[in-house]
C-alpha atoms as a PDB file:
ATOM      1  CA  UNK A   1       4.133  -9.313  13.433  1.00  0.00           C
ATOM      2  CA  UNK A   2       6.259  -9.354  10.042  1.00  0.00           C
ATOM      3  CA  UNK A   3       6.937 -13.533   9.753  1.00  0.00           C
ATOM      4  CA  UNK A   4       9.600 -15.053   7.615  1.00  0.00           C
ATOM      5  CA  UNK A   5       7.948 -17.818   5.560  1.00  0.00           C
ATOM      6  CA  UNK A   6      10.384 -20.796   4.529  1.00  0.00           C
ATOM      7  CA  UNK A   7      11.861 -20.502   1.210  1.00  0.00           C
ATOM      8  CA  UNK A   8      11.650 -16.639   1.172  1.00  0.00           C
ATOM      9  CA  UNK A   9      12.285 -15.045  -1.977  1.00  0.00           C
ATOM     10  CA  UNK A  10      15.997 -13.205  -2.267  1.00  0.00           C
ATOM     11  CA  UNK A  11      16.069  -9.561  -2.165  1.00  0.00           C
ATOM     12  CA  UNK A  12      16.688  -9.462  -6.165  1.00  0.00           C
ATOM     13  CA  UNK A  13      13.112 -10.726  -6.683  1.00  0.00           C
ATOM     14  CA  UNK A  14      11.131  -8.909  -3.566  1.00  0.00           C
ATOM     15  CA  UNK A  15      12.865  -5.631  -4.713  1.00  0.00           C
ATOM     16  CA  UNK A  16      10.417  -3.956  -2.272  1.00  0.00           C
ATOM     17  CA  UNK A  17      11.535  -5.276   1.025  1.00  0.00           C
ATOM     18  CA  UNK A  18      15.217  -4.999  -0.049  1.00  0.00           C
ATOM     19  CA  UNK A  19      14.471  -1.067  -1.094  1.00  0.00           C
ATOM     20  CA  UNK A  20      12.847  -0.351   1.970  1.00  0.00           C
ATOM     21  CA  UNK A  21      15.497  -1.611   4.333  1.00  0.00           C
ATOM     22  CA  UNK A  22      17.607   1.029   2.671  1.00  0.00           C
ATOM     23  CA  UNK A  23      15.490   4.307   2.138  1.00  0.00           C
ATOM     24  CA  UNK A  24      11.976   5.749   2.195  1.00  0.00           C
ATOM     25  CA  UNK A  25       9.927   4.806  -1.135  1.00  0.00           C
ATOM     26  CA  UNK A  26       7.900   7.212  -2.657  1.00  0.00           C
ATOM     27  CA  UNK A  27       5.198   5.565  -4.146  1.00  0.00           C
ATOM     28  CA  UNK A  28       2.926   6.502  -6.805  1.00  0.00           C
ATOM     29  CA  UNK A  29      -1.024   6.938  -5.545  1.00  0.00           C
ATOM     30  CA  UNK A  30      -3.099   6.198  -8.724  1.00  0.00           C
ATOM     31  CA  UNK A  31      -6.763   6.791  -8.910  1.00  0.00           C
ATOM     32  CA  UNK A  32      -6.890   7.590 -12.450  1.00  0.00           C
ATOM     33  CA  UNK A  33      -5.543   3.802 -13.241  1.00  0.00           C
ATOM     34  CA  UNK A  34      -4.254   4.697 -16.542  1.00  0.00           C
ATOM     35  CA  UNK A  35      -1.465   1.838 -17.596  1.00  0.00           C
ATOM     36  CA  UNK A  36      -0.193   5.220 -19.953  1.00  0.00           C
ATOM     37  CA  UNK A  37       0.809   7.025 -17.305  1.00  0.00           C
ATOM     38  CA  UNK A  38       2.940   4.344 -15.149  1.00  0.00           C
ATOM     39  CA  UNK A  39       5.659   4.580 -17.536  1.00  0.00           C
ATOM     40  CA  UNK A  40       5.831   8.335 -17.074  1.00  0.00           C
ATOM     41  CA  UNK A  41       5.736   8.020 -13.734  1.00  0.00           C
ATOM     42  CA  UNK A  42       8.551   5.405 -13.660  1.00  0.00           C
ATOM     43  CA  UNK A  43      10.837   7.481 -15.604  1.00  0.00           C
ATOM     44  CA  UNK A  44       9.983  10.300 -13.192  1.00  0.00           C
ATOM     45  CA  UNK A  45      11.558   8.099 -10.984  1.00  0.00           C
ATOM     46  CA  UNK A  46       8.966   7.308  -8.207  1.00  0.00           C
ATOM     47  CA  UNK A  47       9.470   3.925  -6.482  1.00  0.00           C
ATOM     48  CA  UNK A  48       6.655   1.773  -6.929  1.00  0.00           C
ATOM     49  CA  UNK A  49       2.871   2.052  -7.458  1.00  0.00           C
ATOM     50  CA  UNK A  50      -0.687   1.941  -5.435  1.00  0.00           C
ATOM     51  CA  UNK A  51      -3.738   0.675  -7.524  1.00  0.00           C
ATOM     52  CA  UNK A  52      -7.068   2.634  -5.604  1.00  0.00           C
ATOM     53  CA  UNK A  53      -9.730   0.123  -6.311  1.00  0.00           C
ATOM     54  CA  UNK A  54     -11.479   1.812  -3.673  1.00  0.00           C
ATOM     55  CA  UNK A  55     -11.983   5.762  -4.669  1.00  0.00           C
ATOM     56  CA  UNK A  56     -10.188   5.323  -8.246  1.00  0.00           C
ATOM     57  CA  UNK A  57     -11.237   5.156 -11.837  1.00  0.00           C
ATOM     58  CA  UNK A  58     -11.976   1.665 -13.288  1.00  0.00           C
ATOM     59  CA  UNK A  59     -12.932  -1.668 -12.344  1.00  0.00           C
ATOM     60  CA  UNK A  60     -10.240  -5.203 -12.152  1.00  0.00           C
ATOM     61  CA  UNK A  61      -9.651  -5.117 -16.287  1.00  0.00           C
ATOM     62  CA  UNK A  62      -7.713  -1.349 -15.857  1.00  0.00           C
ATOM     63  CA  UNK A  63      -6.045  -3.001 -12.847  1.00  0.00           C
ATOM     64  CA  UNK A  64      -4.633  -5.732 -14.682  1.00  0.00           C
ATOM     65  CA  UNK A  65      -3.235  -2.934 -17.312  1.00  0.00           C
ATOM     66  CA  UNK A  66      -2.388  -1.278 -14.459  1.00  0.00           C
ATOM     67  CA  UNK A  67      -0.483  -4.339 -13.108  1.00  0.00           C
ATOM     68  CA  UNK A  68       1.242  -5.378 -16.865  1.00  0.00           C
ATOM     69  CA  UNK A  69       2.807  -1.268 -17.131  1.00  0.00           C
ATOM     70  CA  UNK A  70       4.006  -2.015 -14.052  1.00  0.00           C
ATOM     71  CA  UNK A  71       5.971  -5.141 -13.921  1.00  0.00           C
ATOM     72  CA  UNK A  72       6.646  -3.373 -17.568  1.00  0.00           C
ATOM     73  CA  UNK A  73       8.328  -0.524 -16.072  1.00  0.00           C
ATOM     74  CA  UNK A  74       9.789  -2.725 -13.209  1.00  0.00           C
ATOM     75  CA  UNK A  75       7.732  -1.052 -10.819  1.00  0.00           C
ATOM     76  CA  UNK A  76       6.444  -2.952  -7.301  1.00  0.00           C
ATOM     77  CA  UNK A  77       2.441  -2.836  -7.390  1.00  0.00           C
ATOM     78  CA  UNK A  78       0.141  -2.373  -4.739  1.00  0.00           C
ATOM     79  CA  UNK A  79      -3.523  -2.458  -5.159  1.00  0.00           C
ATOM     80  CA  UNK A  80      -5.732  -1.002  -2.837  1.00  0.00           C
ATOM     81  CA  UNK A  81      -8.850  -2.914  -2.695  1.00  0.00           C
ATOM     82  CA  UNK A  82     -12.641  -2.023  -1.968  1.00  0.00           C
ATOM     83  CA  UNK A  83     -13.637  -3.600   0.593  1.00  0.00           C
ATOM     84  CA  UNK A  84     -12.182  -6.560   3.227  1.00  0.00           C
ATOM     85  CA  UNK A  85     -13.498  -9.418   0.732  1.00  0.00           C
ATOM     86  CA  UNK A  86     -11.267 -12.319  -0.092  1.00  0.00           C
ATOM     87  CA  UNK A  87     -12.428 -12.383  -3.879  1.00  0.00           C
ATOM     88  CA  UNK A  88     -11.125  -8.991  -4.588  1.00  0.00           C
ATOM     89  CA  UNK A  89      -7.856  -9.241  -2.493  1.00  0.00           C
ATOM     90  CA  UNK A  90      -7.325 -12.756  -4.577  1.00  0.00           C
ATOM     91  CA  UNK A  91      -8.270 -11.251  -7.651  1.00  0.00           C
ATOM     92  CA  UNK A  92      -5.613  -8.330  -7.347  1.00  0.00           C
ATOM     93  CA  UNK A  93      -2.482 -10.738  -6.198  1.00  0.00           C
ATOM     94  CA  UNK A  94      -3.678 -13.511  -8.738  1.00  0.00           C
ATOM     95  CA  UNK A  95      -3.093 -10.551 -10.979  1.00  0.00           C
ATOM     96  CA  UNK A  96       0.201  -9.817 -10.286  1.00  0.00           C
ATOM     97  CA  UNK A  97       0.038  -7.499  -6.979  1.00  0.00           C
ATOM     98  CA  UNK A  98       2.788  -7.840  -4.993  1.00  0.00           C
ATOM     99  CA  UNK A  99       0.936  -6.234  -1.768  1.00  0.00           C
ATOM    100  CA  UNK A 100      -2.631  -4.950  -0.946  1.00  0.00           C
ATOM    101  CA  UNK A 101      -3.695  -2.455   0.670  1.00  0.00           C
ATOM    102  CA  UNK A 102      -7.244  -2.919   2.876  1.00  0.00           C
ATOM    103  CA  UNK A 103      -9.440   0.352   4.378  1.00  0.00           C
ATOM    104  CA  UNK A 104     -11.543   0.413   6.780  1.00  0.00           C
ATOM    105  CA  UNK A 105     -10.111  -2.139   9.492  1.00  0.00           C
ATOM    106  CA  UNK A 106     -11.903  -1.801  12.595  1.00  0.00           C
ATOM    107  CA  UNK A 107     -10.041  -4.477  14.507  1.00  0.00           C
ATOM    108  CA  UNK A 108      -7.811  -7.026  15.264  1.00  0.00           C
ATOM    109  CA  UNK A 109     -10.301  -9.984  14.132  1.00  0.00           C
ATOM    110  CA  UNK A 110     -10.981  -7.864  10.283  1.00  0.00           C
ATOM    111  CA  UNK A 111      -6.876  -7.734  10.129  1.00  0.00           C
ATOM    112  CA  UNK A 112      -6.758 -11.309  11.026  1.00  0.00           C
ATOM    113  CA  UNK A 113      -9.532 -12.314   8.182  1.00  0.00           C
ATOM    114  CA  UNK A 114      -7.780  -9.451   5.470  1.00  0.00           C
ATOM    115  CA  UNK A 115      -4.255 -11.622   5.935  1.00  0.00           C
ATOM    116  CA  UNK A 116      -5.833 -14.668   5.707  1.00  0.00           C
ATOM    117  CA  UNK A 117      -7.409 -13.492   2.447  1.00  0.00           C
ATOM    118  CA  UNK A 118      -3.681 -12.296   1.642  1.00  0.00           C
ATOM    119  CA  UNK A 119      -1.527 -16.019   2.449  1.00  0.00           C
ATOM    120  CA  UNK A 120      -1.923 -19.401   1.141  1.00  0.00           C
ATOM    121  CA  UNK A 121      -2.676 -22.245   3.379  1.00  0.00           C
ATOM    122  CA  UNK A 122      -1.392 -23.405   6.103  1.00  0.00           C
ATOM    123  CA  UNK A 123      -1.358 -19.638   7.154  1.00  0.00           C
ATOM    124  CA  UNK A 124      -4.117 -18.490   5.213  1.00  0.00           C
ATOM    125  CA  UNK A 125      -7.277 -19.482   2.811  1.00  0.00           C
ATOM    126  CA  UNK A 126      -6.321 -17.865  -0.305  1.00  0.00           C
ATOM    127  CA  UNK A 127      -7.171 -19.830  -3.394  1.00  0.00           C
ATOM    128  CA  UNK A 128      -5.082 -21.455  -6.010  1.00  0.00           C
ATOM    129  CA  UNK A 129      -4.566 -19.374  -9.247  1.00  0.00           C
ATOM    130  CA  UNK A 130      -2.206 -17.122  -9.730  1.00  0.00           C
ATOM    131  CA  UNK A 131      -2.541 -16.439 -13.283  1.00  0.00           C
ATOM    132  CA  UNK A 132      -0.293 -13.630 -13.581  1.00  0.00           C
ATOM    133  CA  UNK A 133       1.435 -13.900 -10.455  1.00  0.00           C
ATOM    134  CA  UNK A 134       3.364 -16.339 -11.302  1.00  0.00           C
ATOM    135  CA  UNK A 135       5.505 -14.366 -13.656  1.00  0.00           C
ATOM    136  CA  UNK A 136       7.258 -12.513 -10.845  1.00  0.00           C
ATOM    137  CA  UNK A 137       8.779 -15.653  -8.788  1.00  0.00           C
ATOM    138  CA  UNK A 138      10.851 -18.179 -10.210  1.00  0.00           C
ATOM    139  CA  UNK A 139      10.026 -21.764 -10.103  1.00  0.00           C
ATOM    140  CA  UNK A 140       7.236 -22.646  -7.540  1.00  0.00           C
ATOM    141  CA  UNK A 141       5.159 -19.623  -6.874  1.00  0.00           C
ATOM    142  CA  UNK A 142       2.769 -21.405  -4.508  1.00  0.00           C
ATOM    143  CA  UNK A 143       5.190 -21.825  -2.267  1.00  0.00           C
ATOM    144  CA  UNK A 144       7.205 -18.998  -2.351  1.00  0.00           C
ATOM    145  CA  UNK A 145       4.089 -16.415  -2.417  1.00  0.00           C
ATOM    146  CA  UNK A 146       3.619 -15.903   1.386  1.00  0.00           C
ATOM    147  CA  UNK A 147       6.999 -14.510   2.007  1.00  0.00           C
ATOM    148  CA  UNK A 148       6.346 -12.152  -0.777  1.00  0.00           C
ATOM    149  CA  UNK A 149       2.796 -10.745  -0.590  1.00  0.00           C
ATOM    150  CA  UNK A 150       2.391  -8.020   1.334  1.00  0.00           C
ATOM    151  CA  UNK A 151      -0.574  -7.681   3.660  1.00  0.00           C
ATOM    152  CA  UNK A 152      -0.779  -4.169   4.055  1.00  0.00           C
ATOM    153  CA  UNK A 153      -4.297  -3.442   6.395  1.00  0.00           C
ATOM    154  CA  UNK A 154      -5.192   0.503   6.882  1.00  0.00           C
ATOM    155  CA  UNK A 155      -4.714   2.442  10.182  1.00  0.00           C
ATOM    156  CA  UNK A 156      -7.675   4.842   9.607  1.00  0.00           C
ATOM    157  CA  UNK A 157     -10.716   3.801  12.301  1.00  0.00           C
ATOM    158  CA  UNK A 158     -10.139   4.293  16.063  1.00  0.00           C
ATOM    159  CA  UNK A 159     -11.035   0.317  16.327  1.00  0.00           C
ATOM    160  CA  UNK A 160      -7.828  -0.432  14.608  1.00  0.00           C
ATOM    161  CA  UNK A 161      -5.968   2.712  16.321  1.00  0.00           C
ATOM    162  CA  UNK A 162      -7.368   1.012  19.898  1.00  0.00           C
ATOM    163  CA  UNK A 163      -6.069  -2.419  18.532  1.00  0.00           C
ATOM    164  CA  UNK A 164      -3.026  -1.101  16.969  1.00  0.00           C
ATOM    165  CA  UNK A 165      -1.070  -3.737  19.093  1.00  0.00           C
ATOM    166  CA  UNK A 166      -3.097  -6.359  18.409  1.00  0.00           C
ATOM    167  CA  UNK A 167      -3.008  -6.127  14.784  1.00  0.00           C
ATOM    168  CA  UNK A 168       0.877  -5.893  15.023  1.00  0.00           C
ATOM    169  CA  UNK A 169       1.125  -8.852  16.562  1.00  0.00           C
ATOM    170  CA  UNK A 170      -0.876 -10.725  13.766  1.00  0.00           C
ATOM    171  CA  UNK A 171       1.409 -13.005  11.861  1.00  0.00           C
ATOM    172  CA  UNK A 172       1.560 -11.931   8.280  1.00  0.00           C
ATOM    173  CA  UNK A 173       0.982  -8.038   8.883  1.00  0.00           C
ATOM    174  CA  UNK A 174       3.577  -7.178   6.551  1.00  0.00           C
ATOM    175  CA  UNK A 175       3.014  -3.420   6.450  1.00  0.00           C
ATOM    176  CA  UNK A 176       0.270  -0.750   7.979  1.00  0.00           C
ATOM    177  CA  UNK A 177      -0.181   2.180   5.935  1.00  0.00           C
ATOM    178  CA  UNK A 178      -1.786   5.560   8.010  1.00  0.00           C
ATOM    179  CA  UNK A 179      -4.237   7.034   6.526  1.00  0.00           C
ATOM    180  CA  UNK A 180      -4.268  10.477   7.950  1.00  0.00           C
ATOM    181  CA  UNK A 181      -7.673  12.147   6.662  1.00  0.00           C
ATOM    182  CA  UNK A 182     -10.421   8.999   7.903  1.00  0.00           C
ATOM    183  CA  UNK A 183      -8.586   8.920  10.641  1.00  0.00           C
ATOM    184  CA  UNK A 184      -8.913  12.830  11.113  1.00  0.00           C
ATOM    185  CA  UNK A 185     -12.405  12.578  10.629  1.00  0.00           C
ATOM    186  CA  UNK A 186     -13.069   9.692  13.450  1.00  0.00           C
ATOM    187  CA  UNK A 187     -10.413  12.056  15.663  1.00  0.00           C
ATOM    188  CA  UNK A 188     -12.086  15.195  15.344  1.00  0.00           C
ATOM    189  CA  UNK A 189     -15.003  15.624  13.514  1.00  0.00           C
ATOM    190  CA  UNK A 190     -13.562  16.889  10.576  1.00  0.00           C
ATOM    191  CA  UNK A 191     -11.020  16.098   7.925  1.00  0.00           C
ATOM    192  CA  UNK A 192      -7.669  18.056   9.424  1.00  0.00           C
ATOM    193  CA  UNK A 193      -4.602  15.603   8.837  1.00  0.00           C
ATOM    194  CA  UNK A 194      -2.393  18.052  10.308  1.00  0.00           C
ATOM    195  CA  UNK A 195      -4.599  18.028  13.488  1.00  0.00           C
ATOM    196  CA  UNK A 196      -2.814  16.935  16.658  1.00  0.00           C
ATOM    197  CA  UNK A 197      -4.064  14.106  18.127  1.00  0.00           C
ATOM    198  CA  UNK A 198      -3.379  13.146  14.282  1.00  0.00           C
ATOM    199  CA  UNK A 199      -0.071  13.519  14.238  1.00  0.00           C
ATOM    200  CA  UNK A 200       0.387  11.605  18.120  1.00  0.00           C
ATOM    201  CA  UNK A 201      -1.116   8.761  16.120  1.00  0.00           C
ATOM    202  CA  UNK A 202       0.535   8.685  13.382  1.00  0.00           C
ATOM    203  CA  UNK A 203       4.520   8.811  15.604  1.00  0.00           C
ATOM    204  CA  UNK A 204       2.597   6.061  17.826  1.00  0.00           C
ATOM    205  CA  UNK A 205       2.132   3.840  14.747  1.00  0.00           C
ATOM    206  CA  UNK A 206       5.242   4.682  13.722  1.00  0.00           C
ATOM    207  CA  UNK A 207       7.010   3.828  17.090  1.00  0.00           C
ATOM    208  CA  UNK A 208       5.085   0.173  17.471  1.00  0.00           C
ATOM    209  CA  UNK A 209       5.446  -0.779  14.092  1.00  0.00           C
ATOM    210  CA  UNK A 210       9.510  -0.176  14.598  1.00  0.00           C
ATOM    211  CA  UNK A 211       9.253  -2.105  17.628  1.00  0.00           C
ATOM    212  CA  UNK A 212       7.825  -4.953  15.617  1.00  0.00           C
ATOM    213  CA  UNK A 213       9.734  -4.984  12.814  1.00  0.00           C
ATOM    214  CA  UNK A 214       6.756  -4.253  10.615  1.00  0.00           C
ATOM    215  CA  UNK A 215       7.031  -1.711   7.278  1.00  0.00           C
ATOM    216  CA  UNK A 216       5.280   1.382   7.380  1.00  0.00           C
ATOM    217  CA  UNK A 217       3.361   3.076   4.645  1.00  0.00           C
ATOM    218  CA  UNK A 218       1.780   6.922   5.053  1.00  0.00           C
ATOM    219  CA  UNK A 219      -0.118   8.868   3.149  1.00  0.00           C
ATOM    220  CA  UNK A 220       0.470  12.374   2.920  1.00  0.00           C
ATOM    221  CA  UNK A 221      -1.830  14.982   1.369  1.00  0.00           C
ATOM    222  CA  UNK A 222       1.317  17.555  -0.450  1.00  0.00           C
ATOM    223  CA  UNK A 223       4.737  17.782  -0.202  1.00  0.00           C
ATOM    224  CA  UNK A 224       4.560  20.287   2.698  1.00  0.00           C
ATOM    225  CA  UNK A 225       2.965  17.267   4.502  1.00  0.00           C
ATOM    226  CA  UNK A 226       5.393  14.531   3.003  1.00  0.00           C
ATOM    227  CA  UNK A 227       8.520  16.177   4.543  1.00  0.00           C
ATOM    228  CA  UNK A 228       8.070  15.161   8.125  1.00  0.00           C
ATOM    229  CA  UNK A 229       6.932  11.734   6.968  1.00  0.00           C
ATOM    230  CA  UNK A 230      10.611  11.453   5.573  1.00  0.00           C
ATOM    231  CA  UNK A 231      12.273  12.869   7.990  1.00  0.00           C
ATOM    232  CA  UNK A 232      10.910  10.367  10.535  1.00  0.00           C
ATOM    233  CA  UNK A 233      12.144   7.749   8.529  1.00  0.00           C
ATOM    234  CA  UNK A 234       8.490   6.058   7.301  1.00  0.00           C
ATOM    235  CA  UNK A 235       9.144   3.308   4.604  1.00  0.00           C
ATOM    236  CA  UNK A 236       6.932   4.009   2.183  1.00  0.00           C
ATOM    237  CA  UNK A 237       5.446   7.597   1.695  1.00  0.00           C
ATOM    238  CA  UNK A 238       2.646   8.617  -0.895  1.00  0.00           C
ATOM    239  CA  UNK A 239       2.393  12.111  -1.609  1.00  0.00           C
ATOM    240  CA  UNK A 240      -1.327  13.316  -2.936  1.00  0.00           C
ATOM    241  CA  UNK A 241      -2.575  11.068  -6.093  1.00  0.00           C
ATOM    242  CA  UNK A 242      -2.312  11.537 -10.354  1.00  0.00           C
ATOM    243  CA  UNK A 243      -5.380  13.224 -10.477  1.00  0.00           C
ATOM    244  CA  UNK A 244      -4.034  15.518  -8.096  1.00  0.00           C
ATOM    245  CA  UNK A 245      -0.954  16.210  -9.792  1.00  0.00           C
ATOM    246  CA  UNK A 246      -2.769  16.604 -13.221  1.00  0.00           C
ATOM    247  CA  UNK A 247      -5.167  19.584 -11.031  1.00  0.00           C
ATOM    248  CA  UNK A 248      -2.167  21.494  -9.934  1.00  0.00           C
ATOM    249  CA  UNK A 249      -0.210  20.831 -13.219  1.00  0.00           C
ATOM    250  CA  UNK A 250      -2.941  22.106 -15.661  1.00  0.00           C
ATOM    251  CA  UNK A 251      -3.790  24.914 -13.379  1.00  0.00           C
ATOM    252  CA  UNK A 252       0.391  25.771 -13.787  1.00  0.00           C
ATOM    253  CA  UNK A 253       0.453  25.386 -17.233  1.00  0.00           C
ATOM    254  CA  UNK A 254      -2.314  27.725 -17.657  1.00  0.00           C
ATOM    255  CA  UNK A 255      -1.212  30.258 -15.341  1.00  0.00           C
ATOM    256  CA  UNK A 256       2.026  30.718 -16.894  1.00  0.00           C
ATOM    257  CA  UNK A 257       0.478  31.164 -19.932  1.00  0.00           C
ATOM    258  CA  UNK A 258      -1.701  33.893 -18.650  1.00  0.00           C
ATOM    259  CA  UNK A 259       0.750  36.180 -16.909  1.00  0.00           C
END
């Protein structure tokens, strides 16, 4: 469950908890990882930002631009990561990630190892290091970082959808985020994130994760698909990604052009 840590940061510096105890966040789902764009995307006025070192463009140096646009345009960061290994989820929050984001979880024991990856001793293993993290806390970060990292592991297997409790009850699960179309795909056979038993899931995450106080993060494919997701009150919402956006937007452009 969602732990306060001793000397937790005030709600000016973790402007991400403090936002999300007021409205939903729409947060910006890059897999381009161009540092040009987050300013644009700022001044569009989305909330805060998801790195996708898993299906995105570029390897941890475009993160790190990634990461300095974003504390440039006072934007929260998230990094999705590839894989549940402690060097890359170290690597991103030495950099300057606030939270990250971990696929695949199968069950209560990966979500345990992922936020242990996440926290610094005694709760967790993390190493000293925090080159650039250090930037975003005042005075010691060390011991300030475990109340601000967010451990963020996916809801996108049925393991972790049959464990769902368990993993709630981790200390240090900060936030789950749904992903809708794996979890489609393990559901039914086929990718369908509207399908049913999708959407039972995704209000039964939704439901526990109220019950245990612990921020919820969706994604959702379009806007058609976003709207419920708001309307149900989820946290944090991501709506498609930048390269999708750029698809439909140079498709518009040109079709304007045309008629």
């Amino acid at each position: 469950m969602s732990t306060v840590y001793q000397s937790e940061p005030s709600s000016e510096e973790d402007r991400l908890r403090h936002a999300v105890n007021r409205r939903t966040l729409f947060c910006a789902w890059l897999t381009i990882n161009s540092s040009l764009l987050i300013n644009a995307i700022g001044e569009a006025g989305w909330d805060c930002i998801l790195i996708d070192q898993q299906h995105g463009l570029g390897g941890h140096d475009a993160m790190v631009d990634c990461l300095i646009a974003a504390k440039a345009a006072e934007m929260p960061a998230l990094v999705r990561v590839a894989s549940n290994d402690p060097g890359l989820i170290g690597r991103a929050l030495d950099a300057g990630a606030q939270g990250v984001v971990c696929p695949m979880i199968n069950s209560a024991a990966d979500a345990e190892r992922f936020v242990r990856a996440v926290k610094y001793p005694p709760r967790g293993t993390r190493s000293w290091g925090p080159y650039r993290a250090q930037i975003h806390l005042g005075g010691d970060y060390v011991t300030r970082a475990n109340a601000w990292t967010i451990a963020c592991p996916q809801i996108e297997t049925l393991g972790a959808l049959k464990e769902i409790d368990a993993i709630l009850s981790i200390e240090g699960v900060d936030m789950v985020c749904f992903g809708p179309n794996d979890l489609s795909a393990a559901l039914t056979g086929h990718f369908d994130h509207q399908a049913p038993e999708v959407m039972e899931a995704m209000m039964m995450v939704l439901r526990k994760c109220r019950e245990r106080s612990v921020m919820t993060f969706a994604f959702a494919n379009n806007v058609e698909s976003a709207r419920p997701l708001l309307q149900a009150g989820w946290n944090m919402i991501a709506i498609g990604t930048d390269a999708g956006w750029f698809s439909v937007a140079a498709l518009k452009v040109l079709s304007e052009l045309k008629m």
